[in-house]
Protein backbone atom coordinates (compact mmCIF):
# COMPACT_ATOMS: atom_id res chain seq x y z
CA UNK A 1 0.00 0.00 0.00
CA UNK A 2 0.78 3.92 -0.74
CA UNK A 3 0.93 6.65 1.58
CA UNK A 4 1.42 9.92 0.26
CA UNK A 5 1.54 12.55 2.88
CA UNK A 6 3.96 11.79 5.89
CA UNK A 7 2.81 10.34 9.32
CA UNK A 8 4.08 13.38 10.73
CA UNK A 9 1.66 15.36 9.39
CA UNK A 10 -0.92 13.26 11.41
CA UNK A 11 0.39 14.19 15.00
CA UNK A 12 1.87 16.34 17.24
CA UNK A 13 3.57 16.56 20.69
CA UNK A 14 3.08 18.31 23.48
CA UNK A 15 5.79 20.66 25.45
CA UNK A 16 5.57 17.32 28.18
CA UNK A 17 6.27 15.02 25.24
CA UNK A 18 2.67 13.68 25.21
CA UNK A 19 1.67 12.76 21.31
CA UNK A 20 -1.36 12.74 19.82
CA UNK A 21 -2.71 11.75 16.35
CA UNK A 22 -5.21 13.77 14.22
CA UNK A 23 -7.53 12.36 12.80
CA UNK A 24 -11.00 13.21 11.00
CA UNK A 25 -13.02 12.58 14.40
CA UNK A 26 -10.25 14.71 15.71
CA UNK A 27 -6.90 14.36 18.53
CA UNK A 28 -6.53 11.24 19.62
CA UNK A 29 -3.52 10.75 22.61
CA UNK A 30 -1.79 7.58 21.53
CA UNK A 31 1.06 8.01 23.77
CA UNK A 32 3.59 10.24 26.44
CA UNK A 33 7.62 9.97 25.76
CA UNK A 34 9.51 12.04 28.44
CA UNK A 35 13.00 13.11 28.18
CA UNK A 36 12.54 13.47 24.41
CA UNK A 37 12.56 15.77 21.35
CA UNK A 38 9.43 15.65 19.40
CA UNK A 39 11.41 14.75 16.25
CA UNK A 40 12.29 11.40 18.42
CA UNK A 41 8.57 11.25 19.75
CA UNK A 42 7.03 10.82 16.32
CA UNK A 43 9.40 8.93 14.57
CA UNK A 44 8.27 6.78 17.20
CA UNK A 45 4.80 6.25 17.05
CA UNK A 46 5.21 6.65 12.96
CA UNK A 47 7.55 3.44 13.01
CA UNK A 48 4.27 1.67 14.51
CA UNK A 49 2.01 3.12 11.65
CA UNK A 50 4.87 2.42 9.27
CA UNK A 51 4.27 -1.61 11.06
CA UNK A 52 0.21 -1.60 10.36
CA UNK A 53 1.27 -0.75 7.09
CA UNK A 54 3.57 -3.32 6.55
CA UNK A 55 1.00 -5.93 8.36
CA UNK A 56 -1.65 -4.04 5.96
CA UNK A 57 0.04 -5.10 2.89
CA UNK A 58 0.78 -8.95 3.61
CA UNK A 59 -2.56 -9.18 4.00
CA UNK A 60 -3.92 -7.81 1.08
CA UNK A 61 -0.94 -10.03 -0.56
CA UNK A 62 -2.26 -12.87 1.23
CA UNK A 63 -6.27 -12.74 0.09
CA UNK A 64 -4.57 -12.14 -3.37
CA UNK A 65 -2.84 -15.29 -3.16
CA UNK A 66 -5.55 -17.34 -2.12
CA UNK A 67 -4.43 -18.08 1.04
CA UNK A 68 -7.40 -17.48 3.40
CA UNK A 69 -10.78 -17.91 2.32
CA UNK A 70 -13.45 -15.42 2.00
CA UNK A 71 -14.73 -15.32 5.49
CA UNK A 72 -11.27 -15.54 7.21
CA UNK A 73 -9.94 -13.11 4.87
CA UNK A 74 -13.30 -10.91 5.52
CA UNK A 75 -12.41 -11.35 9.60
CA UNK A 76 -9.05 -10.59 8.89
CA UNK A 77 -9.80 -6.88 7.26
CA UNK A 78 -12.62 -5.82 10.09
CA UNK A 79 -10.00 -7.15 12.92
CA UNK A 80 -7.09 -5.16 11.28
CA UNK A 81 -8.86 -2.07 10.23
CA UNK A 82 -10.30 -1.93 13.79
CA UNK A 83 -6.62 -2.43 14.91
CA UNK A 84 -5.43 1.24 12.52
CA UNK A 85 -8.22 2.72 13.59
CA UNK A 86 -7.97 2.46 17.09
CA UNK A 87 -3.52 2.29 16.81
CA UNK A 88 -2.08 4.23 19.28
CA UNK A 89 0.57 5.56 16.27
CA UNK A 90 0.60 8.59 14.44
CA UNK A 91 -0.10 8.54 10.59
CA UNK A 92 -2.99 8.56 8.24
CA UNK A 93 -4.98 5.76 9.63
CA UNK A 94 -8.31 6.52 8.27
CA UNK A 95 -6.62 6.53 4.88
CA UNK A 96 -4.95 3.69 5.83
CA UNK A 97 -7.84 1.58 6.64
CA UNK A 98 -10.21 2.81 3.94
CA UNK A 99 -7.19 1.50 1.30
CA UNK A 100 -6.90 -1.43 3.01
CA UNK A 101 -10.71 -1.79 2.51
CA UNK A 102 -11.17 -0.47 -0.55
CA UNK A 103 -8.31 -3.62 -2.20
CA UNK A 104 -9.38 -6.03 -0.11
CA UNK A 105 -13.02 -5.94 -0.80
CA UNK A 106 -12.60 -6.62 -4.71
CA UNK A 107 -10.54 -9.56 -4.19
CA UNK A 108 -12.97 -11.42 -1.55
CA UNK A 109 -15.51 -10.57 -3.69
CA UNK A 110 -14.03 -12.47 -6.60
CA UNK A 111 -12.61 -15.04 -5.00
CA UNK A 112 -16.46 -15.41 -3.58
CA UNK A 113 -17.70 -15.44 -7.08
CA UNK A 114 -15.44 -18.43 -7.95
CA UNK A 115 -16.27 -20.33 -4.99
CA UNK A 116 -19.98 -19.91 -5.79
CA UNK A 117 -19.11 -21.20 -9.54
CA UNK A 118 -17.28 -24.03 -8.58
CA UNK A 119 -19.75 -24.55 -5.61
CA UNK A 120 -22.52 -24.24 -8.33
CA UNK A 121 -20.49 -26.78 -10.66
CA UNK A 122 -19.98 -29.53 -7.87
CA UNK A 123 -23.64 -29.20 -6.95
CA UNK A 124 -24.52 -29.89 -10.83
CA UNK A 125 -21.84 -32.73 -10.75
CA UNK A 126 -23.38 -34.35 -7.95
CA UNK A 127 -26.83 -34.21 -8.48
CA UNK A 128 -26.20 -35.19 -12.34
CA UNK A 129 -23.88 -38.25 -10.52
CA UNK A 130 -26.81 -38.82 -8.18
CA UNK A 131 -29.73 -39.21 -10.95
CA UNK A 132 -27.35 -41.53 -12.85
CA UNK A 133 -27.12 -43.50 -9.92
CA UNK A 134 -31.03 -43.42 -9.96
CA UNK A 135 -31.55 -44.47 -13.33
CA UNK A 136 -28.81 -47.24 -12.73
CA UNK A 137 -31.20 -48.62 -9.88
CA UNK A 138 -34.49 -48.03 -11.78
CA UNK A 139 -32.35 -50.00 -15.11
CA UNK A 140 -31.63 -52.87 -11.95
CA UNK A 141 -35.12 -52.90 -10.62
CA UNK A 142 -36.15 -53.54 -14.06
CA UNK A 143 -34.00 -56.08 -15.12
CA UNK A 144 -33.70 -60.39 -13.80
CA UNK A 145 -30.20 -59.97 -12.97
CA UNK A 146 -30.98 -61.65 -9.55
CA UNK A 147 -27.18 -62.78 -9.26
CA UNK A 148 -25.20 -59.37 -9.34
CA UNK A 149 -28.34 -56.96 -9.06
CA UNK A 150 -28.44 -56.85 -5.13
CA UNK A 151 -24.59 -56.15 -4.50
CA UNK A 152 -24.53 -53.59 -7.55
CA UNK A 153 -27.59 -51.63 -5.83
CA UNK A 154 -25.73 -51.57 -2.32
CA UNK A 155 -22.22 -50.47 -4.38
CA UNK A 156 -24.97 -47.40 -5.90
CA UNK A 157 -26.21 -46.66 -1.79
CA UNK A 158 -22.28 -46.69 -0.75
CA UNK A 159 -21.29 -44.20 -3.48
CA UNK A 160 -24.65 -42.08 -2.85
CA UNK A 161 -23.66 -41.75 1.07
CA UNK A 162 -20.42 -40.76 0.12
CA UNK A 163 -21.28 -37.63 -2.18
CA UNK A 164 -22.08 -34.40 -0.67
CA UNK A 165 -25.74 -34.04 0.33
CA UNK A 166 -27.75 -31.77 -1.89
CA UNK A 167 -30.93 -30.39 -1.33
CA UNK A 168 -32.95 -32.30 -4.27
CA UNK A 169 -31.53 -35.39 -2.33
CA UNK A 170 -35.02 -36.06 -1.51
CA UNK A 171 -36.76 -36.73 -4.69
CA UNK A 172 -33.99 -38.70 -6.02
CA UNK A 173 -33.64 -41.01 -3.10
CA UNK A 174 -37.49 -41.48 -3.02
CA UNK A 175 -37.41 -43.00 -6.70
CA UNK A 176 -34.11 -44.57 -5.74
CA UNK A 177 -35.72 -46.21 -3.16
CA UNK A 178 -39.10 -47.01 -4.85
CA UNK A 179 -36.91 -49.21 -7.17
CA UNK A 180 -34.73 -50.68 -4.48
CA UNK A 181 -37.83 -52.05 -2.85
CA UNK A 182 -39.33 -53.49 -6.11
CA UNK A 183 -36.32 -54.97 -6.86
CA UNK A 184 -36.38 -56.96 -3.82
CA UNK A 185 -39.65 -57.91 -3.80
CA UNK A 186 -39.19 -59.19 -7.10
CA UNK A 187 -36.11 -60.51 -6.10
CA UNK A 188 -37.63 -62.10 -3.20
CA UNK A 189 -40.73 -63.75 -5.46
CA UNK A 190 -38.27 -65.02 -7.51
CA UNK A 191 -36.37 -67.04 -5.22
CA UNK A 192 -38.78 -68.87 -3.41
CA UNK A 193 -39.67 -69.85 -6.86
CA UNK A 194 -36.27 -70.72 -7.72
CA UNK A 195 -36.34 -73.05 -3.90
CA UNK A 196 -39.37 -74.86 -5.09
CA UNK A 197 -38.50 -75.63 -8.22
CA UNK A 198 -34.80 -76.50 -6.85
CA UNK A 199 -36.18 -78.86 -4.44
CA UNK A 200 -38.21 -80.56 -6.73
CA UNK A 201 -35.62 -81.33 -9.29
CA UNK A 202 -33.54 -82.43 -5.67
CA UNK A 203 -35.69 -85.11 -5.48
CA UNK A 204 -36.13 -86.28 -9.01
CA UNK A 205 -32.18 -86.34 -8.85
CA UNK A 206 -33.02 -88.38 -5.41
CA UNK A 207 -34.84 -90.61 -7.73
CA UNK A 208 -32.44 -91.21 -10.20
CA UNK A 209 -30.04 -91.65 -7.51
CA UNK A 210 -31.42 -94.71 -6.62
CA UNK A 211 -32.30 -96.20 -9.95
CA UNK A 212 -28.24 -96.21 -10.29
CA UNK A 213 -27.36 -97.59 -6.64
CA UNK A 214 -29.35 -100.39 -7.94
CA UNK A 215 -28.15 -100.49 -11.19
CA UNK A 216 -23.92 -100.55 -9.85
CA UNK A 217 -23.37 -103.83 -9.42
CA UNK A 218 -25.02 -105.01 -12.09
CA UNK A 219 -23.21 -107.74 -14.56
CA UNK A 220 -25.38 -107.53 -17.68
CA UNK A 221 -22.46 -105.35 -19.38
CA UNK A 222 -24.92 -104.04 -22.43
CA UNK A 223 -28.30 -103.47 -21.05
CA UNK A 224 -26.67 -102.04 -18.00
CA UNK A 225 -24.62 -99.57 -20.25
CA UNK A 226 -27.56 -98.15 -21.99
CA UNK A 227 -29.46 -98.01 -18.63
CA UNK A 228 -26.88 -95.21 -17.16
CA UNK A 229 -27.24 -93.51 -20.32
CA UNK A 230 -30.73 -92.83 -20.06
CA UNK A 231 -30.19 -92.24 -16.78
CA UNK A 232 -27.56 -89.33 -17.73
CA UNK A 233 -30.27 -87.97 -20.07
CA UNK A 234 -32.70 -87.78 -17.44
CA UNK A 235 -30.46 -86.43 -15.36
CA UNK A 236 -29.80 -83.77 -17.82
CA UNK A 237 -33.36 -83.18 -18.46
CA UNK A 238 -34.23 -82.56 -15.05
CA UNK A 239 -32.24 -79.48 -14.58
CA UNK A 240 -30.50 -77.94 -11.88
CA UNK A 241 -30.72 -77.36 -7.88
CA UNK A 242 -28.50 -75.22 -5.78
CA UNK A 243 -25.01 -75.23 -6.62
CA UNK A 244 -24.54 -77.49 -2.84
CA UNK A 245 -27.28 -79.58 -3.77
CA UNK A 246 -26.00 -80.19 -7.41
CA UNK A 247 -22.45 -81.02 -6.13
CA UNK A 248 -23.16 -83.49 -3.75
CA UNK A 249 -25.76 -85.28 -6.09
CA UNK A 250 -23.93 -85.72 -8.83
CA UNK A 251 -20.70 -86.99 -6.77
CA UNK A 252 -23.23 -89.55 -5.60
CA UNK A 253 -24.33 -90.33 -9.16
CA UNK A 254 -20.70 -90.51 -10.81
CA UNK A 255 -20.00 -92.81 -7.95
CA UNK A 256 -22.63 -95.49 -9.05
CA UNK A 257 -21.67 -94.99 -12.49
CA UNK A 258 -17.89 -95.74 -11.93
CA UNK A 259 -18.76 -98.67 -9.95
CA UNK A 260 -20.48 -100.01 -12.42
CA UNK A 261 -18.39 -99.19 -15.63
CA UNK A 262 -14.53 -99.86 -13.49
CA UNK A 263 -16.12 -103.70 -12.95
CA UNK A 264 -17.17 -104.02 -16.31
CA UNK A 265 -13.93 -102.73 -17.74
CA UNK A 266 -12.63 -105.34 -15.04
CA UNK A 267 -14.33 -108.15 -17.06
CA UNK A 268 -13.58 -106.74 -20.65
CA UNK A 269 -9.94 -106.58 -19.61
CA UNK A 270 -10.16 -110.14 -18.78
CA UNK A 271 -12.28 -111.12 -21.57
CA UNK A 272 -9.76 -109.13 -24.23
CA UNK A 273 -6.66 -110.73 -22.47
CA UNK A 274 -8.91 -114.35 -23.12
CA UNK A 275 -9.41 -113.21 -26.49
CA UNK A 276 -6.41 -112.37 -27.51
CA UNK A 277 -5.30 -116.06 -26.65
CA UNK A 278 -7.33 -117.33 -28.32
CA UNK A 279 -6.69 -115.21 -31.66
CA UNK A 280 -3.28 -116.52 -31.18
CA UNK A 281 -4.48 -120.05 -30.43
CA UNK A 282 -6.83 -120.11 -33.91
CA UNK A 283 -4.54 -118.20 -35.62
CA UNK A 284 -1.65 -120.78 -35.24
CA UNK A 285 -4.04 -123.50 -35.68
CA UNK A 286 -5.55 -121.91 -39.19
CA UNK A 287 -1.57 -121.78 -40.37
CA UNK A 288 -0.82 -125.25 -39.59
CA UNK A 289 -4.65 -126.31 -41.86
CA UNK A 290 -3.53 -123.86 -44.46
CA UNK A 291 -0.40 -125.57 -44.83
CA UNK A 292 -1.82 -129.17 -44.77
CA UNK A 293 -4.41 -128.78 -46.97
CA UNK A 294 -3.23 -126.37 -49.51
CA UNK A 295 -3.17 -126.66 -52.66
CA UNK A 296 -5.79 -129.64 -52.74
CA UNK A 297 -4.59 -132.63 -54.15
CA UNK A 298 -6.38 -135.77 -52.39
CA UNK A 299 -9.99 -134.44 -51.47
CA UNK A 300 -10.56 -137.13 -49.14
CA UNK A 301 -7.82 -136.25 -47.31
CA UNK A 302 -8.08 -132.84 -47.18
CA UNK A 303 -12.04 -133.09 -46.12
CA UNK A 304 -10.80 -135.18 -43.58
CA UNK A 305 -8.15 -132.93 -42.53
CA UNK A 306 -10.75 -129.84 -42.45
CA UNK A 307 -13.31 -131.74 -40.81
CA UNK A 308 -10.71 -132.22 -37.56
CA UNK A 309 -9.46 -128.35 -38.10
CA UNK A 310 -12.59 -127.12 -37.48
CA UNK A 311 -13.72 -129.45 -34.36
CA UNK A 312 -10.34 -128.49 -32.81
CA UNK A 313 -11.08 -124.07 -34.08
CA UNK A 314 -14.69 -124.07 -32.50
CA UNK A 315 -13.76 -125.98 -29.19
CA UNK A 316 -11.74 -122.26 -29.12
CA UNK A 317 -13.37 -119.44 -27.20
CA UNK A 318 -13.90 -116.17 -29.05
CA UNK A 319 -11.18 -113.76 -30.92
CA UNK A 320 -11.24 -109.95 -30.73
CA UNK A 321 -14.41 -108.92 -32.92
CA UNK A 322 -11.93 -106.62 -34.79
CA UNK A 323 -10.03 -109.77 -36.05
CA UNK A 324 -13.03 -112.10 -36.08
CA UNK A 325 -13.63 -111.21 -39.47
CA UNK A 326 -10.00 -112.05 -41.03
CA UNK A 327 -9.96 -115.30 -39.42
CA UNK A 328 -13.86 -116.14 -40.52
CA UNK A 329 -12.64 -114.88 -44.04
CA UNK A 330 -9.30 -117.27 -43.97
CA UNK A 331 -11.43 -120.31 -42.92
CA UNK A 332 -14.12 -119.90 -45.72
CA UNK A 333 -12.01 -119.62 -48.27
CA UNK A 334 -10.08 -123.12 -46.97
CA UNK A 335 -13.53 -124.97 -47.18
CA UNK A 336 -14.10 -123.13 -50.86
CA UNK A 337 -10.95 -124.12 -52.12
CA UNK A 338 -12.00 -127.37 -50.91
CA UNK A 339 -15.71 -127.09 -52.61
CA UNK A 340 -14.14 -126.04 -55.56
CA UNK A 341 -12.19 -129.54 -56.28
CA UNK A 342 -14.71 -131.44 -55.16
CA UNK A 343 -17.47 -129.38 -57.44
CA UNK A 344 -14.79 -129.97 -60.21
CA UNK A 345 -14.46 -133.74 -59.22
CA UNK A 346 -17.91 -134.33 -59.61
CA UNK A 347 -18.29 -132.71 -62.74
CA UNK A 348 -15.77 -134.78 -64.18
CA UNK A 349 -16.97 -137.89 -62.92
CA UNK A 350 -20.82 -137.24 -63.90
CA UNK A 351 -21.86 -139.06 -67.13
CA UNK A 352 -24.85 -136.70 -67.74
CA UNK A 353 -22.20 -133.86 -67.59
CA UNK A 354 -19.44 -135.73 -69.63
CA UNK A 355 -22.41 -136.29 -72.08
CA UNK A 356 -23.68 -132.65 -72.43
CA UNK A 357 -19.93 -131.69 -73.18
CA UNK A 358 -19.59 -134.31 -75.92
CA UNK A 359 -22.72 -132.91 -77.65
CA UNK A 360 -21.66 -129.03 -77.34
CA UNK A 361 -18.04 -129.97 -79.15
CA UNK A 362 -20.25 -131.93 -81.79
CA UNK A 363 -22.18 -129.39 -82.61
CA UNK A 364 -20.17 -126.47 -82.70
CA UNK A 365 -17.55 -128.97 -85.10
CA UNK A 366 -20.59 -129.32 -86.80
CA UNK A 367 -20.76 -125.46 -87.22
CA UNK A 368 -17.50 -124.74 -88.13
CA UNK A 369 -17.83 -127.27 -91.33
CA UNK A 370 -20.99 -125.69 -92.81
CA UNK A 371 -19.36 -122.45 -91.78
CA UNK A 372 -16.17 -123.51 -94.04
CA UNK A 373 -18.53 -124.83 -96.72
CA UNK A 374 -20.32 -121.71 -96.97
CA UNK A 375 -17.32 -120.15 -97.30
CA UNK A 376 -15.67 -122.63 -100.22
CA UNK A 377 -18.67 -121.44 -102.12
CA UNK A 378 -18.79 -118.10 -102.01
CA UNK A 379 -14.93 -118.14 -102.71
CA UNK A 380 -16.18 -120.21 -105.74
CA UNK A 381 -18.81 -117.20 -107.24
CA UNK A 382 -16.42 -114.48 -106.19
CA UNK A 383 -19.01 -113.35 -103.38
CA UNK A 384 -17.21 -110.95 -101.15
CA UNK A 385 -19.76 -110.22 -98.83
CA UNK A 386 -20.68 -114.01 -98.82
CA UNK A 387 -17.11 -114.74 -97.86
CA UNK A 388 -16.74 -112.20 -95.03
CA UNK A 389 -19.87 -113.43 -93.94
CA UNK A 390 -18.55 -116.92 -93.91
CA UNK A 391 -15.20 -116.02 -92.34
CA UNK A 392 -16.62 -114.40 -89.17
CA UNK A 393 -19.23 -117.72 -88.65
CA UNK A 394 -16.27 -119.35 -88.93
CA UNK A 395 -13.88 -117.45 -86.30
CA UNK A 396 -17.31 -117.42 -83.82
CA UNK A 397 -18.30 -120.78 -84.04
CA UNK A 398 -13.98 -121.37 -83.96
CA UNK A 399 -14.08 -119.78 -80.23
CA UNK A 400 -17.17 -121.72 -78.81
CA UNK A 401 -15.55 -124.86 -80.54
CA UNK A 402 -12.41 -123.97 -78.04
CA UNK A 403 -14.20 -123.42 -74.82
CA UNK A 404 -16.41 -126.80 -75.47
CA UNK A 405 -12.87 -128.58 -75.83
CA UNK A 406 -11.17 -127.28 -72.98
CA UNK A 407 -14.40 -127.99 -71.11
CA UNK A 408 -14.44 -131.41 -72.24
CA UNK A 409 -10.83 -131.91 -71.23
CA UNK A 410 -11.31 -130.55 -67.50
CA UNK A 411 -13.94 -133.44 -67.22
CA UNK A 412 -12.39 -135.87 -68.52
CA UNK A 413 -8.80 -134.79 -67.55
């Protein structure tokens, strides 16, 4: 702060040394130094006005910078303007206080006016955060989240508690409210629907439950099998209880099925470890036949021999079903080979057959001469398309002739 007239010019002393300081009301004593000049005198009580100046200015720097707020800062002026006005020093302390008032002032004032602003901005903030939070809980009473609906709507009352209140609080917590409540009474009707139907699929599980303890230690392998998988589709089909429930259930019901199914892969283990014996067993046996019989050369012997290899194959227990096939195959086509010589044998040995062969070489021969007649004649007139004719009866009847003969020879061979 300024001061342009000199504090001096605000007092005066007395012959005793008593001081006083003028102001517009008037003298005012502010003090008595004895045994003084009243040069010395002054500059005494100015050095305490030049101090409330000093003290004037850090305040007024001090509201500039923010420091204080408005009220403080409005407390600090009135305390320190009382403080000039009533100084006992000598200097222009009405001017004094009225500058200190008249910078001051301003400045509270617009640090006020931002306050209010960012008061007014907060408040919008808030109550725009607060009907979001509303609509959230309206969106939630609305909705069938029934899982993460009830914890979302106390996160919404945690963060509404912990934002300023504002006066519209009111209407916004009554609709926030409104929805809580017909959320949980929804909630709630929901539920105890959920509990009744989740007991009664507990006991159509219960049900089930025992349909498989009875079914465990079963031996009939197939029927069994396909029992515990319509059991699994019922099981399926009858839906769900409470996680607990549906836990402990199904332990029970995976226990009955691995009793069942470990035993029966017990007895399959066996059976394939039989099996596979006896693939070996058959296997070695069907060499050893192959090898006797093959090729067939004496068909008594070799029905004879077949006869005893398959009394000794079926007095064997079963193969793997995957090989069952090969070694089936293998043994059929022993007993056709066999077939085949004897079906050969008999042909040859059957007059009727012999007979019927005889007669098919006659009568192609008998073909192929008026074939080659035909054809000596129409070589005679010059008749080409006699003779081709003739040439291609010839080369037909020719090929039957050859089949009839090499017929004829099997038989009688």
């Amino acid at each position: 702060m300024t001061e342009t007239a000199r504090p001096a010019a605000f007092g005066r002393v007395d012959a005793d040394g008593t001081v006083y300081v003028i102001t517009p009301e008037g003298e005012r004593m502010v003090g008595q130094i004895p045994d003084s000049t009243a040069e010395e005198a002054l500059a005494f009580f100015e050095r305490r006005f030049e101090a409330l100046r000093v003290e004037a200015d850090l305040l007024v720097q001090r509201v500039k910078a923010g420091i204080a707020n408005p009220q403080e800062s409005r407390r600090s002026l009135n305390s320190l303007k009382r403080n000039i006005l009533s100084a006992n020093a000598v200097g222009d302390l009405a001017g004094l206080a009225a500058g200190l008032d008249q910078q001051i002032r301003p400045l509270i004032g617009q640090v006020e006016s931002q306050i209010n602003e960012e008061r007014t901005r907060q408040t919008e903030e808030i109550k725009a955060r607060k009907e979001a939070l509303t609509a959230q809980a309206e969106e939630i009473a609305a909705s069938d989240d029934w899982r993460h609906g009830i914890a979302r709507l106390q996160e919404i009352v945690d963060e509404w508690k912990g934002l300023p209140h504002l006066a519209s609080d009111d209407e916004l917590w009554s609709r926030f409210a409104a929805a809580r409540a017909a959320y949980s009474r929804r909630r709630k009707s929901h539920m105890a629907s959920r509990a009744s139907q989740f007991e009664t699929v507990r006991q159509v599980k219960e049900g089930l439950l025992k349909e498989a303890e009875a079914l465990a230690e079963s031996s009939d392998w197939r029927d069994t099998a396909q029992a515990f998988r319509d059991l699994m589709d019922r099981w399926r089909a009858a839906g769900s209880a409470s996680k607990i429930v549906n836990d402990e259930q199904w332990s029970r019901f995976r226990a009955y099925q691995d009793r069942f199914f470990t035993r029966r892969r017990e007895v399959f283990a066996a059976h394939d470890a039989e099996n596979q014996a006896n693939l070996a067993a058959k296997t070695s046996l069907l060499e050893e036949a192959e090898a006797a019989i093959l090729p067939v050369t004496d068909l008594a012997a070799s029905r004879a021999a077949f006869r005893q290899f398959v009394d000794q194959f079926n007095r064997i227990g079963r193969v793997p079903w995957e090989d069952s096939k090969v070694i089936d195959a293998r043994v059929q086509a022993l007993e056709a080979a066999i077939d085949e010589v004897a079906r050969r044998e008999w042909a040859r040995t059957d007059p009727q057959t012999r007979l019927r062969a005889q007669e098919t070489v006659s009568l192609f021969s008998d073909q192929v001469a008026k074939a080659e007649a035909a054809l000596a004649k129409a070589e005679a007139k010059g008749d080409q398309s006699a003779i081709d004719q003739a040439k291609a009866s010839i080369a037909t009847y020719q090929s039957w002739l050859d089949q009839a003969n090499q017929t004829l020879d099997e038989i009688t061979r």
